[in-house]
Each structure stands twice: as structure tokens, then as C-alpha cells.
PDB file of N, CA and C in Angstrom:
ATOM      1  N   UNK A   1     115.814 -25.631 184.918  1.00  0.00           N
ATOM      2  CA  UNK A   1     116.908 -26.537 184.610  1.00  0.00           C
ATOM      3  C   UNK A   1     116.460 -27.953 184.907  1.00  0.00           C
ATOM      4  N   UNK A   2     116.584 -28.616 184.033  1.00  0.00           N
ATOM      5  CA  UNK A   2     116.542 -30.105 184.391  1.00  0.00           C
ATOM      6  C   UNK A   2     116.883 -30.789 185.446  1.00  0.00           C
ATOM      7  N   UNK A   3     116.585 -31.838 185.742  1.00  0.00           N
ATOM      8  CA  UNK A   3     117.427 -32.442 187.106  1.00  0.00           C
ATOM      9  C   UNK A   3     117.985 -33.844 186.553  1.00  0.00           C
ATOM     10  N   UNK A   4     119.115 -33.961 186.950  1.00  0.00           N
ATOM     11  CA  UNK A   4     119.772 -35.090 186.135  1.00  0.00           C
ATOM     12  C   UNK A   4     120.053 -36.127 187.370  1.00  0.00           C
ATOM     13  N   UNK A   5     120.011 -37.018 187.236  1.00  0.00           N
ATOM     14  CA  UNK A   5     120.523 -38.643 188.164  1.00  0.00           C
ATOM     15  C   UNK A   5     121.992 -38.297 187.903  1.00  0.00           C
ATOM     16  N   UNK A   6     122.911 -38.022 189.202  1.00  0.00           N
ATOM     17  CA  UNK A   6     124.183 -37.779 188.545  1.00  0.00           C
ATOM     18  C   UNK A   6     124.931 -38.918 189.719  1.00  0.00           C
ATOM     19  N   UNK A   7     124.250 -39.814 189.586  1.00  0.00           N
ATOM     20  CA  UNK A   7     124.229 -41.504 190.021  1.00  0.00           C
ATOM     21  C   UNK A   7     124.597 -42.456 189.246  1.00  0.00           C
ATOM     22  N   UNK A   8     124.447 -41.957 187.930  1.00  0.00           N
ATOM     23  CA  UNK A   8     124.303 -43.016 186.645  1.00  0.00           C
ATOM     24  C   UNK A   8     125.500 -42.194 185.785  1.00  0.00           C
ATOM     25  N   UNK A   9     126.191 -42.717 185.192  1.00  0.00           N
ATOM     26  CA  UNK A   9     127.177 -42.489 184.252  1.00  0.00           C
ATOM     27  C   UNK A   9     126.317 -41.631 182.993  1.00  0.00           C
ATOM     28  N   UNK A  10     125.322 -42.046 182.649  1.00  0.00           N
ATOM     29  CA  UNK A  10     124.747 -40.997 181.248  1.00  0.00           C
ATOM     30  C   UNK A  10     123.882 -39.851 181.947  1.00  0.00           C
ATOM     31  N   UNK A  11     123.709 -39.708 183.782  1.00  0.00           N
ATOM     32  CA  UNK A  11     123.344 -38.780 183.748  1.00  0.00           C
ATOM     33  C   UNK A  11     124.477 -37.506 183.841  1.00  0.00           C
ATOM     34  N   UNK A  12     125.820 -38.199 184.732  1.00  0.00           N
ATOM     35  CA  UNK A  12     126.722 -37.013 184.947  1.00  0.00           C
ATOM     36  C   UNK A  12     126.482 -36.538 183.417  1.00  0.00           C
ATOM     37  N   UNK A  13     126.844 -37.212 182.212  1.00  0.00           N
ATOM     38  CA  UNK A  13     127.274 -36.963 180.696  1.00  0.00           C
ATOM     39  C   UNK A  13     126.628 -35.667 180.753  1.00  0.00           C
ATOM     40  N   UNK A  14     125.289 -36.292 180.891  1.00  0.00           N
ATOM     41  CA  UNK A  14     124.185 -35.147 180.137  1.00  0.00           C
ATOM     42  C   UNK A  14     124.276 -33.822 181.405  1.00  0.00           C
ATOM     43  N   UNK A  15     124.673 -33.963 182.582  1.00  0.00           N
ATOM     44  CA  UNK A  15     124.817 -32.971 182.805  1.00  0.00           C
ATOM     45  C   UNK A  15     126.010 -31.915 182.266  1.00  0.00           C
ATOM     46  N   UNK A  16     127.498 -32.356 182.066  1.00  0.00           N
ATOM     47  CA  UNK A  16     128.196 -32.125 181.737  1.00  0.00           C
ATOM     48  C   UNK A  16     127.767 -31.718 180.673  1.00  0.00           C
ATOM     49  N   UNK A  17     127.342 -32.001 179.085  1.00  0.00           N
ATOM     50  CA  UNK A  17     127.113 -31.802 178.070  1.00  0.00           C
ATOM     51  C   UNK A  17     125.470 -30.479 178.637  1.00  0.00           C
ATOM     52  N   UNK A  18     124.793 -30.266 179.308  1.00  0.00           N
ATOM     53  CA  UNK A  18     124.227 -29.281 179.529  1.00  0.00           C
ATOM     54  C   UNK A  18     124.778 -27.746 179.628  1.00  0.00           C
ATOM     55  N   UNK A  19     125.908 -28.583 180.697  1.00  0.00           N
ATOM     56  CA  UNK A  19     126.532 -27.271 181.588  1.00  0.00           C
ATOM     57  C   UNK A  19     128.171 -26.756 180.386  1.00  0.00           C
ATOM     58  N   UNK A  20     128.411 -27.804 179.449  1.00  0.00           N
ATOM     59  CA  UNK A  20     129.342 -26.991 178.138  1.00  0.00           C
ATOM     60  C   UNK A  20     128.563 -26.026 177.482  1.00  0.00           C
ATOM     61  N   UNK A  21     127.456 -26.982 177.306  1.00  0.00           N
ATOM     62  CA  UNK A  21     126.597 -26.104 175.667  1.00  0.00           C
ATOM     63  C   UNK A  21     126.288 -24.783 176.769  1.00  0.00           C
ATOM     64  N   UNK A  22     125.878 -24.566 177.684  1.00  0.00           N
ATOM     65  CA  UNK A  22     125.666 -23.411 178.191  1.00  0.00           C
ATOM     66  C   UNK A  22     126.804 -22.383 178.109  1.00  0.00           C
ATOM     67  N   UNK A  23     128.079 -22.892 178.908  1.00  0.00           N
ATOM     68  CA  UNK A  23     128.966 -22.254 178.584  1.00  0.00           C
ATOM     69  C   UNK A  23     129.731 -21.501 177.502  1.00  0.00           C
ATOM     70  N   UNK A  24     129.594 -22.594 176.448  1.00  0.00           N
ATOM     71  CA  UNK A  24     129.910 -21.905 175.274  1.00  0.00           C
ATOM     72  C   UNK A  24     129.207 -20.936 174.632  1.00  0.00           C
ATOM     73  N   UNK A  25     127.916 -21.121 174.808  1.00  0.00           N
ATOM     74  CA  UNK A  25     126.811 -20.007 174.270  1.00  0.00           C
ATOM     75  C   UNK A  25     127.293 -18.975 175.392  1.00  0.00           C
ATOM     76  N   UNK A  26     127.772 -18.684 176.267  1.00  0.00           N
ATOM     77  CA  UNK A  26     127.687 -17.446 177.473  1.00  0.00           C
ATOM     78  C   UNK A  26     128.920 -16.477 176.699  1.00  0.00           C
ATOM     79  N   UNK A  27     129.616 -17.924 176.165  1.00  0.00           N
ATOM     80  CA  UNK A  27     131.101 -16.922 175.996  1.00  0.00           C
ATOM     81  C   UNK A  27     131.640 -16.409 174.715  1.00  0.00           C
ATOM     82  N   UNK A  28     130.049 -16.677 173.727  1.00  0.00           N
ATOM     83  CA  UNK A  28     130.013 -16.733 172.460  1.00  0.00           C
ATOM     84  C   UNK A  28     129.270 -15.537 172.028  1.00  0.00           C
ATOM     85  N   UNK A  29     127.704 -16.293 171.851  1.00  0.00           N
ATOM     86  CA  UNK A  29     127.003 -16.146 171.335  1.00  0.00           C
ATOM     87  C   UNK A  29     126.321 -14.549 172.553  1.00  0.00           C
ATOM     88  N   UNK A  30     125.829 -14.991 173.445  1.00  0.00           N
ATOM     89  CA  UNK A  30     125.462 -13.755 174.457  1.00  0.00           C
ATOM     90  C   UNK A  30     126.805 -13.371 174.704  1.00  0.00           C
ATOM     91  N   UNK A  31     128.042 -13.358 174.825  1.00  0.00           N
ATOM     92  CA  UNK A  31     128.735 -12.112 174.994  1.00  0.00           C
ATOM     93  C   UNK A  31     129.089 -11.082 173.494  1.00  0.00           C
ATOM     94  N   UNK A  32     128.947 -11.384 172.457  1.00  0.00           N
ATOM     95  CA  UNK A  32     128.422 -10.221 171.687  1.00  0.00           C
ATOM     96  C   UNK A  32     127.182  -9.678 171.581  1.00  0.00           C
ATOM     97  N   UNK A  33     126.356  -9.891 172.002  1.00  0.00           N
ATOM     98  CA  UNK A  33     125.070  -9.266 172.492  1.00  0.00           C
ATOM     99  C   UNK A  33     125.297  -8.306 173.378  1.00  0.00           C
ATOM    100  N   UNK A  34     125.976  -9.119 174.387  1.00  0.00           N
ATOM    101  CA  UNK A  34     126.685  -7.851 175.548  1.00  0.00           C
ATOM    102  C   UNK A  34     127.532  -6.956 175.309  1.00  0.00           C
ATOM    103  N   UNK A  35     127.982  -7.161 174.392  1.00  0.00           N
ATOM    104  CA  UNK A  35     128.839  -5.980 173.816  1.00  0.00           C
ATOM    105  C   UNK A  35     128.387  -4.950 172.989  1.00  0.00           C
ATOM    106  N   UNK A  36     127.217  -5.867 172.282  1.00  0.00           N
ATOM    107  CA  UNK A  36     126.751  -4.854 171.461  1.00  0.00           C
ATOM    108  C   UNK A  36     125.745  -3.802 172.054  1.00  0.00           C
ATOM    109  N   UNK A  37     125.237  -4.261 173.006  1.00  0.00           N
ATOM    110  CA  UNK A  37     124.489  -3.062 173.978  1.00  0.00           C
ATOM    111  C   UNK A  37     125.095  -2.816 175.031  1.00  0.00           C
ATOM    112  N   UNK A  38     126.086  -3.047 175.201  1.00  0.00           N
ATOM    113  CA  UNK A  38     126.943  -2.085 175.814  1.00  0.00           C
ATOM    114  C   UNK A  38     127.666  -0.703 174.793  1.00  0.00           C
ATOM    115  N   UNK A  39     128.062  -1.188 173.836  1.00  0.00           N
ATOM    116  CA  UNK A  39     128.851  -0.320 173.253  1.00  0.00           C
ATOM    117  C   UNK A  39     128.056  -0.186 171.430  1.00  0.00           C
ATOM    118  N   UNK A  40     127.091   0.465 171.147  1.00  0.00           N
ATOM    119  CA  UNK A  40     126.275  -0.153 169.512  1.00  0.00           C
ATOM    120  C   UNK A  40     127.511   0.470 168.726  1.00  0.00           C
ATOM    121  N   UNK A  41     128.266   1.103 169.031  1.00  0.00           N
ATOM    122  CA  UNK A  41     129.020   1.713 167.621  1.00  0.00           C
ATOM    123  C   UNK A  41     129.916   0.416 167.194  1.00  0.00           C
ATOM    124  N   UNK A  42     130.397  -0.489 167.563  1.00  0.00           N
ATOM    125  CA  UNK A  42     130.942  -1.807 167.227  1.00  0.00           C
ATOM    126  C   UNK A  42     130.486  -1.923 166.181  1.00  0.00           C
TER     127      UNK A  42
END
């Protein structure tokens, strides 16, 4: 993971904008993955 200056106004950003795009991919994109090997008949 990167290390961000969260001292500076564009570093909180970019952390923030790190820690969404992660999120959304967790609750998206890898949780049908997780579903799908959890359960393949889906």
C-alpha cells in the first residue's frame, strides 16, 4: 500500500479515493467471485 502525506489536503484525497476504489471493488467485483466459489451452481 502506498503511503500517503495525510498532512496535505491532496494527500488525505488520494487516500480517501484509494480506500473507496478499494471498497467498492470488495463489495462488487470480489464479492461475486466469492460467491461464485462458494456456491458454482449460481
Amino acid at each position: 500500500m502506498a503511503s500517503h502525506d495525510l498532512k496535505t489536503v491532496e494527500g488525505v484525497y488520494t487516500d480517501f479515493r484509494s480506500r473507496r476504489e478499494a471498497l467498492l471493488q470488495a463489495l462488487t467485483v470480489d464479492a461475486e467471485e466469492f460467491s461464485r466459489q462458494c456456491d458454482p451452481g449460481l
